[in-house]
C-alpha atoms as a PDB file:
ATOM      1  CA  UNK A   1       9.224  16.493  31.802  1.00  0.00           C
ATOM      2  CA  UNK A   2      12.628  15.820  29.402  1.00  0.00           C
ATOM      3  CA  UNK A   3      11.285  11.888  29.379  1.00  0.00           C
ATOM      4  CA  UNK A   4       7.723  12.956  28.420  1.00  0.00           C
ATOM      5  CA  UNK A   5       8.889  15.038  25.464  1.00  0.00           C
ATOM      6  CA  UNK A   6      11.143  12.405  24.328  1.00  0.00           C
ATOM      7  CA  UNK A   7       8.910   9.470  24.585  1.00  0.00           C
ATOM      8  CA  UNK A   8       6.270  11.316  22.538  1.00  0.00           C
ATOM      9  CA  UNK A   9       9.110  12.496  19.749  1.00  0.00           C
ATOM     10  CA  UNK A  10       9.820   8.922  19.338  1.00  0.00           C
ATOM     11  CA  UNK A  11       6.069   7.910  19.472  1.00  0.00           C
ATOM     12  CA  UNK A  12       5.865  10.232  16.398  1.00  0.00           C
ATOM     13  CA  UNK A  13       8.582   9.264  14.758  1.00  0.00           C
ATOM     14  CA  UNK A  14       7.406   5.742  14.793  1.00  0.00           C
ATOM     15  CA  UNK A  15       4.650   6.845  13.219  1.00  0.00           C
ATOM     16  CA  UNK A  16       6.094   8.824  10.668  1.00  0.00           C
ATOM     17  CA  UNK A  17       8.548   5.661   9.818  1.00  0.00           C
ATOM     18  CA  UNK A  18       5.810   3.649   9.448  1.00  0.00           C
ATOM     19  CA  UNK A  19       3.733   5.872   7.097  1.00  0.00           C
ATOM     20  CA  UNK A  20       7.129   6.340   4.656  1.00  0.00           C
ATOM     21  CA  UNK A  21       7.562   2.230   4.897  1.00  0.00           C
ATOM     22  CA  UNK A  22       3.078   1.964   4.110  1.00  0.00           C
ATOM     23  CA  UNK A  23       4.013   4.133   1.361  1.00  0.00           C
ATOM     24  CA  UNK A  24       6.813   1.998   0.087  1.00  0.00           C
ATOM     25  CA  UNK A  25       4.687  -0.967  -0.099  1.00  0.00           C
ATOM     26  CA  UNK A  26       1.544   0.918  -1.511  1.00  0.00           C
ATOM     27  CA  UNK A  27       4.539   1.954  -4.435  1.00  0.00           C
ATOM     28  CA  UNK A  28       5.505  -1.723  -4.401  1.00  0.00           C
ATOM     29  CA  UNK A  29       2.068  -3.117  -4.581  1.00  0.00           C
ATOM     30  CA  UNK A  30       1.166  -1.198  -7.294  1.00  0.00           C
ATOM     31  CA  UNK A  31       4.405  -2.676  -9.574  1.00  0.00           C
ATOM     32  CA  UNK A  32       3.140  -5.757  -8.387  1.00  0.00           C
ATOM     33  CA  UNK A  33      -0.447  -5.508  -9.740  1.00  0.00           C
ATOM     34  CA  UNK A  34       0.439  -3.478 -12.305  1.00  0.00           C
ATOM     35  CA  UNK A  35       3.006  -6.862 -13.707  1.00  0.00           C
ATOM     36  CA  UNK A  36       0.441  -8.888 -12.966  1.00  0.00           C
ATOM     37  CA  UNK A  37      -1.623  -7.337 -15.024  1.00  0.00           C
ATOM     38  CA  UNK A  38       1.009  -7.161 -17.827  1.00  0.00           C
ATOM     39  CA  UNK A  39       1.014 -10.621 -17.074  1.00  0.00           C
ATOM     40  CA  UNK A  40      -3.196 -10.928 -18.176  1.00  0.00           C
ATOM     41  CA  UNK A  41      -3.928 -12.008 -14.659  1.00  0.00           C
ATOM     42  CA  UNK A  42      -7.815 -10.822 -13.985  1.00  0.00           C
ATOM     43  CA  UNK A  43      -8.956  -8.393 -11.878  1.00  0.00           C
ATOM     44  CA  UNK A  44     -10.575 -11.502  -9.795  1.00  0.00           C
ATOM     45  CA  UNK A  45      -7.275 -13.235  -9.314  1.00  0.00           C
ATOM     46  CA  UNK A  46      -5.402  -9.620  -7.940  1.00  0.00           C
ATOM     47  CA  UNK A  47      -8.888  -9.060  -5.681  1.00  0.00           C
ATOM     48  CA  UNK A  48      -8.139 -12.411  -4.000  1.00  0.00           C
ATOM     49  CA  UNK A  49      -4.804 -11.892  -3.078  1.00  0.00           C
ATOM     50  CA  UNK A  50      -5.806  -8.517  -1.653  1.00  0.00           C
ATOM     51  CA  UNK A  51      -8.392 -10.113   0.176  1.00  0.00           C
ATOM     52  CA  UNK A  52     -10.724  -8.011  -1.521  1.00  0.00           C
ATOM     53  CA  UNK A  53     -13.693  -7.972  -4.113  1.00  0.00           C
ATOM     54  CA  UNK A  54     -12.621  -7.855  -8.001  1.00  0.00           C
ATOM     55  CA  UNK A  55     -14.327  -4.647  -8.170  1.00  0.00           C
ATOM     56  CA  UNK A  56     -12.526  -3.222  -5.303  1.00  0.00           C
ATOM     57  CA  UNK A  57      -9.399  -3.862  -6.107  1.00  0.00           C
ATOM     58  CA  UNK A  58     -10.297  -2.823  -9.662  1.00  0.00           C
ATOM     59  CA  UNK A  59     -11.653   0.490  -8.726  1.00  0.00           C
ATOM     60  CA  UNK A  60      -8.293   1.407  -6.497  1.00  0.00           C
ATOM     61  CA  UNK A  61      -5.771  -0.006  -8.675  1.00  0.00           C
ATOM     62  CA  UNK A  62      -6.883   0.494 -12.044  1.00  0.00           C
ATOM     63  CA  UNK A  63      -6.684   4.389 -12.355  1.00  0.00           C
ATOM     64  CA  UNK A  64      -2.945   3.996 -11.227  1.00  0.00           C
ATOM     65  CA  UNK A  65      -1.828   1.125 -13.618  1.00  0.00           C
ATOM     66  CA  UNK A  66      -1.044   3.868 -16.867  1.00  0.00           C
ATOM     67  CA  UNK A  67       0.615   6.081 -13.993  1.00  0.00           C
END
């Protein structure tokens, strides 16, 4: 019963890890865009890197560039 409880503590830890390192790259991805940006790439270029449309990525990213 000791094993159970302490494979699922570190099966939620795991998850919590990886939620603080997603947030660390969602932090990091928006420098990123936001020097890009800076840098008068278009909203098309930063879509295709993201693997998304230019719209997409505008509508998520733009609100949190003057953040």
């Amino acid at each position: 019963s000791d094993d159970l409880v302490e494979a699922n503590t570190a099966a939620l830890r795991a998850i919590a890890e990886l939620v603080e390192q997603r947030d660390d790259v969602d932090t990091a991805l928006v420098g990123a865009i936001r020097d890009a940006r800076d840098a008068d790439r278009s909203w098309a270029e930063i879509g295709a890197m993201l693997g998304v449309s230019k719209q997409a990525a505008q509508r998520k990213y733009a609100s949190k560039m003057s953040a």
